[in-house]
C-alpha atoms as a PDB file:
ATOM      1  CA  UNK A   1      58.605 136.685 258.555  1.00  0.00           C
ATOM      2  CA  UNK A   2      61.339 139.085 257.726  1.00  0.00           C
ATOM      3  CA  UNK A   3      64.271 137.773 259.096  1.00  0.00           C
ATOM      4  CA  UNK A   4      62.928 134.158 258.170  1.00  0.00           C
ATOM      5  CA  UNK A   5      63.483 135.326 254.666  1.00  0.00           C
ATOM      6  CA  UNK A   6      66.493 136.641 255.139  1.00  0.00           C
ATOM      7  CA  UNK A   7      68.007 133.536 257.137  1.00  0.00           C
ATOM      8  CA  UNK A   8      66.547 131.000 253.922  1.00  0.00           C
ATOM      9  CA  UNK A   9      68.442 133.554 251.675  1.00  0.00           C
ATOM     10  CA  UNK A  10      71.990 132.797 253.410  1.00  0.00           C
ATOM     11  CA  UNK A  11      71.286 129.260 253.820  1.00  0.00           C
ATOM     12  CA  UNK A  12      70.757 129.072 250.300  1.00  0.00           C
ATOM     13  CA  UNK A  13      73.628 131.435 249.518  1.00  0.00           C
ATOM     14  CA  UNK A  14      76.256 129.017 251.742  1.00  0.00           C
ATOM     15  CA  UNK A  15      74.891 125.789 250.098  1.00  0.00           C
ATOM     16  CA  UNK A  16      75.816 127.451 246.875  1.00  0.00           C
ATOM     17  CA  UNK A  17      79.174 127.970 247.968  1.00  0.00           C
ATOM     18  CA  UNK A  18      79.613 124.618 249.508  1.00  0.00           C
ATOM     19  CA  UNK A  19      78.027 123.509 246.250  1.00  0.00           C
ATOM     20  CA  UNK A  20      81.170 125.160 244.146  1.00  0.00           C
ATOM     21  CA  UNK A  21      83.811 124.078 246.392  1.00  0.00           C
ATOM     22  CA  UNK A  22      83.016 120.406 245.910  1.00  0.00           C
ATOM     23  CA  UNK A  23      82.598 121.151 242.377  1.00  0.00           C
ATOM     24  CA  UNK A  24      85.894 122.631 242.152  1.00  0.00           C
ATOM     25  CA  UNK A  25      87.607 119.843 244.646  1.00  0.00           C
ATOM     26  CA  UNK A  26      86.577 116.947 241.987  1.00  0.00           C
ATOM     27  CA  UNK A  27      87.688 119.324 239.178  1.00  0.00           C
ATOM     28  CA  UNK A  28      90.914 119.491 240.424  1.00  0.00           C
ATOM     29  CA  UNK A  29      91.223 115.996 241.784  1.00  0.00           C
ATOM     30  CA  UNK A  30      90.280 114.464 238.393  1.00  0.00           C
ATOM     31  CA  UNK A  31      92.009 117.176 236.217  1.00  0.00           C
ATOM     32  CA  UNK A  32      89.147 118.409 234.173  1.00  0.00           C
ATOM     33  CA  UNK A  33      90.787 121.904 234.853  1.00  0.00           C
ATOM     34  CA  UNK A  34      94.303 120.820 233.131  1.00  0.00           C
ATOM     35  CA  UNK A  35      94.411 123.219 230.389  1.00  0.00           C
ATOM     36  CA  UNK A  36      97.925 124.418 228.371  1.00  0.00           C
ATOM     37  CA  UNK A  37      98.794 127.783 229.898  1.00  0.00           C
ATOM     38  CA  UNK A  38     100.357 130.832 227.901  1.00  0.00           C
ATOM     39  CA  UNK A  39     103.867 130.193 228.846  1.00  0.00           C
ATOM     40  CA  UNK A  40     103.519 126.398 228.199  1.00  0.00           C
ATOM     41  CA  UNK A  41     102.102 127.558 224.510  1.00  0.00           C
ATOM     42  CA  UNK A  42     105.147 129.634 224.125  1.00  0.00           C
ATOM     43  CA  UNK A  43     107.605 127.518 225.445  1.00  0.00           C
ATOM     44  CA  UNK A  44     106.173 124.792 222.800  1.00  0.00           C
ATOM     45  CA  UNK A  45     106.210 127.479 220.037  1.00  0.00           C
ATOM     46  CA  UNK A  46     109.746 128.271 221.040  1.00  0.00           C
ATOM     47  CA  UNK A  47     110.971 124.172 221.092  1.00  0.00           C
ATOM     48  CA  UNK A  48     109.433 123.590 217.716  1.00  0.00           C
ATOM     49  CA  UNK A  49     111.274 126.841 216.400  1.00  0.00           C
ATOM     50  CA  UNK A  50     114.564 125.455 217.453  1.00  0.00           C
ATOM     51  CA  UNK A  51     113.912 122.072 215.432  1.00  0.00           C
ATOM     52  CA  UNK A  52     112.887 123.778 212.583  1.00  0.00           C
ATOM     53  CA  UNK A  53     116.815 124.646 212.307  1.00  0.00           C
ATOM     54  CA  UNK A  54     118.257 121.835 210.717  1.00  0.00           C
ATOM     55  CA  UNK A  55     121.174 124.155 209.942  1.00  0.00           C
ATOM     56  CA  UNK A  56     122.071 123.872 213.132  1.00  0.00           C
ATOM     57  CA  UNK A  57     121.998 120.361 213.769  1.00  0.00           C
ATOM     58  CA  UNK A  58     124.434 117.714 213.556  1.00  0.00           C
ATOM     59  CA  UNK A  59     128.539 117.191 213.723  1.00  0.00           C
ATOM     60  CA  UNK A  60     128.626 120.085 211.517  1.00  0.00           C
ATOM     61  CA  UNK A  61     126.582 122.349 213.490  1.00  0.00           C
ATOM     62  CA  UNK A  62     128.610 121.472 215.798  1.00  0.00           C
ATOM     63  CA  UNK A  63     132.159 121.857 214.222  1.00  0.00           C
ATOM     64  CA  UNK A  64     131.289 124.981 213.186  1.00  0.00           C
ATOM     65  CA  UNK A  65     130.350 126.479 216.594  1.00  0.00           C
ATOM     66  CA  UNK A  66     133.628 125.473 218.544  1.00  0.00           C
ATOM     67  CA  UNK A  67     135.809 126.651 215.279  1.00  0.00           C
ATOM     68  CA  UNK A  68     134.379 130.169 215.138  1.00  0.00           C
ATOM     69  CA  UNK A  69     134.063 130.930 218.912  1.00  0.00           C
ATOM     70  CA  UNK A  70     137.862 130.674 218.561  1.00  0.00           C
ATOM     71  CA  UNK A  71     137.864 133.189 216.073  1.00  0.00           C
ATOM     72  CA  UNK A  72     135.664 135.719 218.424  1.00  0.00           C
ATOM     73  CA  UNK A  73     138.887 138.148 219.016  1.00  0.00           C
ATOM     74  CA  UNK A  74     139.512 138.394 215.679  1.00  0.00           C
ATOM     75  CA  UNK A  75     136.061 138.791 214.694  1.00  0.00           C
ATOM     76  CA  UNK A  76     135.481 141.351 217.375  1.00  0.00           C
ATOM     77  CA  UNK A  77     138.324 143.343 215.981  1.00  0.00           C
ATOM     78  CA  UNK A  78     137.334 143.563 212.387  1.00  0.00           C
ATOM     79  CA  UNK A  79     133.562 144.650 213.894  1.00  0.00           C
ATOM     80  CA  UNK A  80     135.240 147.161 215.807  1.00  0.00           C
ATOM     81  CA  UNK A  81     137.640 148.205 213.156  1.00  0.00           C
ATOM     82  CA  UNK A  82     134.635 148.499 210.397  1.00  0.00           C
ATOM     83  CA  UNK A  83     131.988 150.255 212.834  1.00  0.00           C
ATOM     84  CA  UNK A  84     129.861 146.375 211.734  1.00  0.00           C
ATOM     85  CA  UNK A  85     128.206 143.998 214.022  1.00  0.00           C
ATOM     86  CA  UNK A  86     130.429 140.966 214.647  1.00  0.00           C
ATOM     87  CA  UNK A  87     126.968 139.138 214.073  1.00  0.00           C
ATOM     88  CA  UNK A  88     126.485 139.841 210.389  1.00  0.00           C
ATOM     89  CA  UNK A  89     129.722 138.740 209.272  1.00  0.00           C
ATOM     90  CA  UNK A  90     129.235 135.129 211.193  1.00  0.00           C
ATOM     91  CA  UNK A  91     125.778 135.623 209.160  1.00  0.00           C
ATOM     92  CA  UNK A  92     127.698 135.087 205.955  1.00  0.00           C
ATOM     93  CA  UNK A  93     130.517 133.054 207.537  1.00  0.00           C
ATOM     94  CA  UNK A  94     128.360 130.194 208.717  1.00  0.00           C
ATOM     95  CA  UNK A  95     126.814 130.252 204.917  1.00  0.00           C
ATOM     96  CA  UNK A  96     130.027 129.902 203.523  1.00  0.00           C
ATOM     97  CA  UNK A  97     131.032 127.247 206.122  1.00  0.00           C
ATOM     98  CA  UNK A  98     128.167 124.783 206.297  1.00  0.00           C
ATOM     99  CA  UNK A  99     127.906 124.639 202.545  1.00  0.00           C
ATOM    100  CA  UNK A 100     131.530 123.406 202.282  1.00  0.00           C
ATOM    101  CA  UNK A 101     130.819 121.216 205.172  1.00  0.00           C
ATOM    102  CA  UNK A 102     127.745 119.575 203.533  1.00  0.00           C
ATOM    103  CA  UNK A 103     129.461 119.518 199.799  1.00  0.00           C
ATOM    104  CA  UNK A 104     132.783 118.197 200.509  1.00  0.00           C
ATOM    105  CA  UNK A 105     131.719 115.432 203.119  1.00  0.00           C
ATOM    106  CA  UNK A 106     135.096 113.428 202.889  1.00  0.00           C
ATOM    107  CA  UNK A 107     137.122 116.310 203.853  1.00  0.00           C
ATOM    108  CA  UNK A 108     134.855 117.281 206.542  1.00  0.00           C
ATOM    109  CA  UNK A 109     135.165 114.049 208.134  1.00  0.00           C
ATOM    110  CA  UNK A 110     139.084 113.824 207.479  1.00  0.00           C
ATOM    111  CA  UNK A 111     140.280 117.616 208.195  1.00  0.00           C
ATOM    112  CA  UNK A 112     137.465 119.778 209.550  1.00  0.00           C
ATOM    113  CA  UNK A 113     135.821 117.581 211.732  1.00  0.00           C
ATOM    114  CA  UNK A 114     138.713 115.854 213.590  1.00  0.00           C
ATOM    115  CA  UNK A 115     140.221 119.154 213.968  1.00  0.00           C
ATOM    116  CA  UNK A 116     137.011 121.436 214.775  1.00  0.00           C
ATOM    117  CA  UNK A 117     138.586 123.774 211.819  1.00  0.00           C
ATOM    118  CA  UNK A 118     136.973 126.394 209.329  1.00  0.00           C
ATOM    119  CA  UNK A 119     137.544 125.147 205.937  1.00  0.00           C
ATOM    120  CA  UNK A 120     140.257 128.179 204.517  1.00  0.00           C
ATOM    121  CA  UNK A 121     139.707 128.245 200.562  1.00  0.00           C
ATOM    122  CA  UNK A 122     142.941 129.005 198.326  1.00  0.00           C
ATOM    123  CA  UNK A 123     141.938 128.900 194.749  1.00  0.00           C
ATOM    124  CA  UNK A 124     138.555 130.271 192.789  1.00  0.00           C
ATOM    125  CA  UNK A 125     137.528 132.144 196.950  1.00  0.00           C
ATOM    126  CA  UNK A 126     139.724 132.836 199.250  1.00  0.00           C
ATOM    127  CA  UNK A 127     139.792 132.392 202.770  1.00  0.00           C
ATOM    128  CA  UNK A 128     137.240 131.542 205.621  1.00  0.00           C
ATOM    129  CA  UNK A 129     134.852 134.086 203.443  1.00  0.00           C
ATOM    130  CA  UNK A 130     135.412 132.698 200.399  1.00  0.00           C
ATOM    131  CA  UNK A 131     135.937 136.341 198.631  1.00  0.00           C
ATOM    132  CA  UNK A 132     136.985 136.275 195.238  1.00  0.00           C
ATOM    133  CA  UNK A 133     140.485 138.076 194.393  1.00  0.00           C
ATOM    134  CA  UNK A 134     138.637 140.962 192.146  1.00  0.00           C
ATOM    135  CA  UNK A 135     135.314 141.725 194.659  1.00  0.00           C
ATOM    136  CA  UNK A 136     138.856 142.264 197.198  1.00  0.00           C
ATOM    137  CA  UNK A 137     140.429 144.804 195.276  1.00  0.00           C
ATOM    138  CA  UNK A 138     136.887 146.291 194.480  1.00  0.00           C
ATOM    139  CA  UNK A 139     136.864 146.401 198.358  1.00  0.00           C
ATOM    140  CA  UNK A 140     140.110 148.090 198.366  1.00  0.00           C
ATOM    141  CA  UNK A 141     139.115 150.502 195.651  1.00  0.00           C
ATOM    142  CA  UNK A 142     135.887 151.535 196.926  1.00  0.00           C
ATOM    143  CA  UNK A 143     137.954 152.238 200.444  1.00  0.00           C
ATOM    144  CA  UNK A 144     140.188 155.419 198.542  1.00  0.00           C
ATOM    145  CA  UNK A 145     137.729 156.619 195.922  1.00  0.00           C
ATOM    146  CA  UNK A 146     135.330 159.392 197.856  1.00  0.00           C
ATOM    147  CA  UNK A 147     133.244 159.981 194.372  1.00  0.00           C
ATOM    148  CA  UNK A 148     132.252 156.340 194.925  1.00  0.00           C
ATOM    149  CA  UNK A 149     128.731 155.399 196.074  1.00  0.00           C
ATOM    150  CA  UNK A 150     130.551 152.731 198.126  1.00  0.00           C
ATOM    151  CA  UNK A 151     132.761 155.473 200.039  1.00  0.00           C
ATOM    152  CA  UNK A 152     132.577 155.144 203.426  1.00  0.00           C
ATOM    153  CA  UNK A 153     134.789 158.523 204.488  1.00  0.00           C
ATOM    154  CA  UNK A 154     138.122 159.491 205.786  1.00  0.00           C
ATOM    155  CA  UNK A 155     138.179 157.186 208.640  1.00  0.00           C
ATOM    156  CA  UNK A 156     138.091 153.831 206.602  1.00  0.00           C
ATOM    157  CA  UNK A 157     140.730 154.956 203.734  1.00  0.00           C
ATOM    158  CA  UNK A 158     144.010 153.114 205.705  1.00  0.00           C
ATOM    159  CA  UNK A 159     142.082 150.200 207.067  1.00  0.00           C
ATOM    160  CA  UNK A 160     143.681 147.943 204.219  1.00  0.00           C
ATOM    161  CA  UNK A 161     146.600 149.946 203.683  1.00  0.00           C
ATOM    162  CA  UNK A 162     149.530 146.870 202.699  1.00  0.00           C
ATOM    163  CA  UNK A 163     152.924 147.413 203.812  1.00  0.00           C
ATOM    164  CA  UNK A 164     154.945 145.464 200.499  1.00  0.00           C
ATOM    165  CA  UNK A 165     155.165 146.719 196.972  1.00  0.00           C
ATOM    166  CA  UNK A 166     153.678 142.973 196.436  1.00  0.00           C
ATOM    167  CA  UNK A 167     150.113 143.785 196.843  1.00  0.00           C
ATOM    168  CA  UNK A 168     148.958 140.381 195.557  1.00  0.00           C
ATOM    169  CA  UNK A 169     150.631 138.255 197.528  1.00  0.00           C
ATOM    170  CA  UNK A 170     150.014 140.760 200.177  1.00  0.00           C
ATOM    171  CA  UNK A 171     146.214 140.329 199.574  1.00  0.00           C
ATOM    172  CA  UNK A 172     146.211 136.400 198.987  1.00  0.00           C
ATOM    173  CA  UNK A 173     148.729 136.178 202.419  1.00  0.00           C
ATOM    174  CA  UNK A 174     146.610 137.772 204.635  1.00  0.00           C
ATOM    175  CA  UNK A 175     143.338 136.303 203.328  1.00  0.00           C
ATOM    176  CA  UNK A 176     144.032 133.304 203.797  1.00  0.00           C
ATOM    177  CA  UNK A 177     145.747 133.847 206.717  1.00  0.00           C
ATOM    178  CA  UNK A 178     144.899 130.330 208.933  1.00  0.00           C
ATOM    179  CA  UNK A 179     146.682 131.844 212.556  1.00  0.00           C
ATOM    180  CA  UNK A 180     144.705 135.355 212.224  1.00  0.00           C
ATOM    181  CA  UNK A 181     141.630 135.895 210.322  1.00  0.00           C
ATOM    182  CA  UNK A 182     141.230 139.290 211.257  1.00  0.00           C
ATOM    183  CA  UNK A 183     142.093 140.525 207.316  1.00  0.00           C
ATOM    184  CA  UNK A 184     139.142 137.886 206.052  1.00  0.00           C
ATOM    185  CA  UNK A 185     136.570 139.110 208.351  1.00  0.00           C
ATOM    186  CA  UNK A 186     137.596 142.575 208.031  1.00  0.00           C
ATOM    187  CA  UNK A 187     137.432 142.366 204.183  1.00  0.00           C
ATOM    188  CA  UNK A 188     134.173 141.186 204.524  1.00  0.00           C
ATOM    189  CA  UNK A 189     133.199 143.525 206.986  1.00  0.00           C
ATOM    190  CA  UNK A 190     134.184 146.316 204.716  1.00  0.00           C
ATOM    191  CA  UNK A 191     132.411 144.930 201.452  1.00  0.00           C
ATOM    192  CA  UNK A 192     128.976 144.595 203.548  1.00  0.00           C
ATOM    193  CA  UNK A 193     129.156 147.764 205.185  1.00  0.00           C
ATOM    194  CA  UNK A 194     129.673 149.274 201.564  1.00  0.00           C
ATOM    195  CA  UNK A 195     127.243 147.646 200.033  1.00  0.00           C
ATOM    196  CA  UNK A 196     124.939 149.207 203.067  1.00  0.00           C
ATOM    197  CA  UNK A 197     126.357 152.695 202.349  1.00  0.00           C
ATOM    198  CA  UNK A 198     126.036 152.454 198.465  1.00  0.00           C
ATOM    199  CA  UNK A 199     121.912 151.953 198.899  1.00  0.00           C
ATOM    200  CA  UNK A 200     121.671 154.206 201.727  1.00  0.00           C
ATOM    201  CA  UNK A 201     123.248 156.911 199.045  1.00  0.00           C
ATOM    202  CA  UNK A 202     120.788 156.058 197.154  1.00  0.00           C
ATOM    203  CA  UNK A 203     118.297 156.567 199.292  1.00  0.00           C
ATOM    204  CA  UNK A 204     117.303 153.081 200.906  1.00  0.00           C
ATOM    205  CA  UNK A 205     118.280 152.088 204.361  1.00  0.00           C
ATOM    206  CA  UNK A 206     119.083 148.246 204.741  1.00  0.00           C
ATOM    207  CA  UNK A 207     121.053 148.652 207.586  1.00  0.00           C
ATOM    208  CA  UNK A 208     118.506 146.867 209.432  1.00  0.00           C
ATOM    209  CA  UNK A 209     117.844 144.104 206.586  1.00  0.00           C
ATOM    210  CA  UNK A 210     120.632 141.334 207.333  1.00  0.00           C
ATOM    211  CA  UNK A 211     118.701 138.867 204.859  1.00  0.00           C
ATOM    212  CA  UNK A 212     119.300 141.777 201.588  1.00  0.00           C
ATOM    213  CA  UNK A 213     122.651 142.880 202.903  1.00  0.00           C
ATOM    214  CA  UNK A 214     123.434 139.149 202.876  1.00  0.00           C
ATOM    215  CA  UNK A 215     121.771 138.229 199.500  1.00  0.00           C
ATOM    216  CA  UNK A 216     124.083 140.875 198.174  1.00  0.00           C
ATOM    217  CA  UNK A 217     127.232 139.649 199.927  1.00  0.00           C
ATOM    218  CA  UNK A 218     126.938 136.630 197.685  1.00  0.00           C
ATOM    219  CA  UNK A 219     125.741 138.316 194.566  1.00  0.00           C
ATOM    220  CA  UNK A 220     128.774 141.000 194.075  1.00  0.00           C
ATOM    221  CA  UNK A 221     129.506 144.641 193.460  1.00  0.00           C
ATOM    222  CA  UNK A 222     127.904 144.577 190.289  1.00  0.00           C
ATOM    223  CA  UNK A 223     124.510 142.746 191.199  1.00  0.00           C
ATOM    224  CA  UNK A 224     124.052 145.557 193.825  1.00  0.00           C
ATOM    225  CA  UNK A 225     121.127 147.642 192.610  1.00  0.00           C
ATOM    226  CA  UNK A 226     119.654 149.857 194.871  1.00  0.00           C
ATOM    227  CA  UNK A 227     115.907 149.750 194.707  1.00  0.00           C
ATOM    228  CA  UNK A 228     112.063 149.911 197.015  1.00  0.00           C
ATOM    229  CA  UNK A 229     111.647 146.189 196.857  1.00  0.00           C
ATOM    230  CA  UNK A 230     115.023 144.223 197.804  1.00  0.00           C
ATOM    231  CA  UNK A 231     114.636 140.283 197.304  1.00  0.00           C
ATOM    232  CA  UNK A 232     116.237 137.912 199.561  1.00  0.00           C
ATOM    233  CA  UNK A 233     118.090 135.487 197.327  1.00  0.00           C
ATOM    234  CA  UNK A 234     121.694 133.888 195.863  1.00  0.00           C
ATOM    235  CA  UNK A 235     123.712 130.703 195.813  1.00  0.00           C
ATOM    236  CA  UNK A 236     121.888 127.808 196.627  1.00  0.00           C
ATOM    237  CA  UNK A 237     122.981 125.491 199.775  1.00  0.00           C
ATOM    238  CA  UNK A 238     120.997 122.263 200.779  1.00  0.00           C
ATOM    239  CA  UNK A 239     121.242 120.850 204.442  1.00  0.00           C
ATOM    240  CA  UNK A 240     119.666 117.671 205.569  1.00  0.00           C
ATOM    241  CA  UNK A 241     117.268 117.747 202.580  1.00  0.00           C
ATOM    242  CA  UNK A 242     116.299 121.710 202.429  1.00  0.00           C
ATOM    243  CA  UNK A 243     117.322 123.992 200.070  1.00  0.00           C
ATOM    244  CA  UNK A 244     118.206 127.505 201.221  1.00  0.00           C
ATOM    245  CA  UNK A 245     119.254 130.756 199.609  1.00  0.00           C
ATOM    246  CA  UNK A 246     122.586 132.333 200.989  1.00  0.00           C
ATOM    247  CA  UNK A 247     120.908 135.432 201.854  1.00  0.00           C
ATOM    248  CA  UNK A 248     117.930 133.118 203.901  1.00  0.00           C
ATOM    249  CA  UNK A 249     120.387 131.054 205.703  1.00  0.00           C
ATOM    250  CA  UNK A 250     121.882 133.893 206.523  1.00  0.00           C
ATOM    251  CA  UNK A 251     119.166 136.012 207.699  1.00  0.00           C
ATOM    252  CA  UNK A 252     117.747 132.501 209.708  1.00  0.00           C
ATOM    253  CA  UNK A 253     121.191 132.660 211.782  1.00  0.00           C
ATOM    254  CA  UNK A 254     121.410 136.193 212.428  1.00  0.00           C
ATOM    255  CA  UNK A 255     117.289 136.454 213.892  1.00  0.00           C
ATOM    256  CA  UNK A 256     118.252 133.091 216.105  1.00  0.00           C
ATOM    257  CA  UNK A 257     119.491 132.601 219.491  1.00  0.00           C
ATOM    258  CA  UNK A 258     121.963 130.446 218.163  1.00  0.00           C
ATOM    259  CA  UNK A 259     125.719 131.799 219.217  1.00  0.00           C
ATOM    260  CA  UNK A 260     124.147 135.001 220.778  1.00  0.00           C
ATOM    261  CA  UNK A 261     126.060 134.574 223.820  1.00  0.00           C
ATOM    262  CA  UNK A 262     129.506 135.661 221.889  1.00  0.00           C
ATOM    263  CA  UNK A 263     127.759 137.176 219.138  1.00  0.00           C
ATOM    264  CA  UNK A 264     124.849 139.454 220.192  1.00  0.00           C
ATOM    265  CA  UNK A 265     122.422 141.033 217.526  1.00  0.00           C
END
């Protein structure tokens, strides 16, 4: 009686089995088991992150990407000369670069486009940058003066040392400088990495806050008020029907993948 028991018990147990394997064969077959997995979810996540960048569609995504991967030398100098991330000055570049793209659309598609060139400014901004003649020699300033808040020490005093008695046309020649933007990036360079210094002084580090280093880039020297609760803000710049602030376009770039291949974070 015993080992009848015991023999119903695994004919029961295999027709179980046998019972789950057909189970599972139809399941398959038929596809009731076709559920999104964790790296399809991400890899969906990830797609619609991309196209939520209309910044960086378009000819003038485009444009922009072949004209400043030209301009990685010189941008890799003025990061090395400055102790600064290459990164967060294309941060404010591509700001300063898209907005004349999407403003000036007839000399887009007549110059910049045709040519695959940065637009170089020569009037109210100067340069690639678009820095203002006074927030240079602020720049310059700031670079000599060790009771400054903007001081950034011994090592930095000569980086913008001119070699004429003509310092303005010195300035405005190597601003705008279309052959070697090293001097525009550089200036740049400098003013964010003084602007960092000037609130870390004061006892706030924003070294690792591209989107209120770049909201301050825009705003100037004087707008540069070292506080707890930094917001992200400045010029206004609309692209393909959305309105950004120059410190969130910036800070959009800089956390992207886009350009990470020259330009690591």
């Amino acid at each position: 009686m015993g080992i009848r028991k015991y023999i119903n018990v695994i004919v029961y147990l295999f027709a179980a089995i046998g019972f789950i394997l057909v189970v599972g064969y139809f399941a398959v077959k038929f596809g009731w088991t076709n559920v999104p997995g964790i790296i399809d979810r991400q890899n969906e996540y990830f797609q619609q992150a991309q196209k939520a960048y209309s910044w960086a569609q378009g000819e003038e995504w485009n444009v922009f990407k072949e004209a400043v991967i030209r301009d990685k030398e010189a941008l890799t100098k003025a990061g090395m000369a400055s102790d600064s991330n290459p990164r967060l000055i294309v941060a404010q570049l591509i700001v300063e670069q898209l907005r004349l793209y999407h403003t000036n659309r007839e000399l887009f598609k007549t110059v910049f486009a045709p040519l695959k060139l940065l637009g170089n400014q020569s009037q109210f901004s100067w340069g690639v940058m678009g820095l203002k003649q006074e927030t240079a020699v602020e720049i310059e300033n700031h670079l000599k003066d060790s009771t400054s808040s903007f001081y950034l020490g011994k090592k930095y005093e000569n980086l913008l040392d001119f070699t004429t008695t003509d310092h303005n046309k010195e300035r405005f020649d190597r601003i705008i400088n279309e052959h070697d933007r090293y001097y525009s990036y550089l200036y740049a360079a400098l003013y964010l990495k003084q602007i960092e210094t000037q609130w870390k002084n004061a006892g706030f580090d924003i070294s690792d806050r591209p989107e209120i280093l770049s909201t301050l880039f825009n705003i100037g020297f004087k707008n540069s008020h070292p506080n707890h609760n930094p917001q992200v803000g400045g010029a206004e710049i609309e692209i393909k029907g959305k309105t950004y602030s120059f410190g969130g376009l910036a800070s959009e770039f800089y956390a992207s993948s886009e350009l990470e291949e020259a330009f690591a974070k």
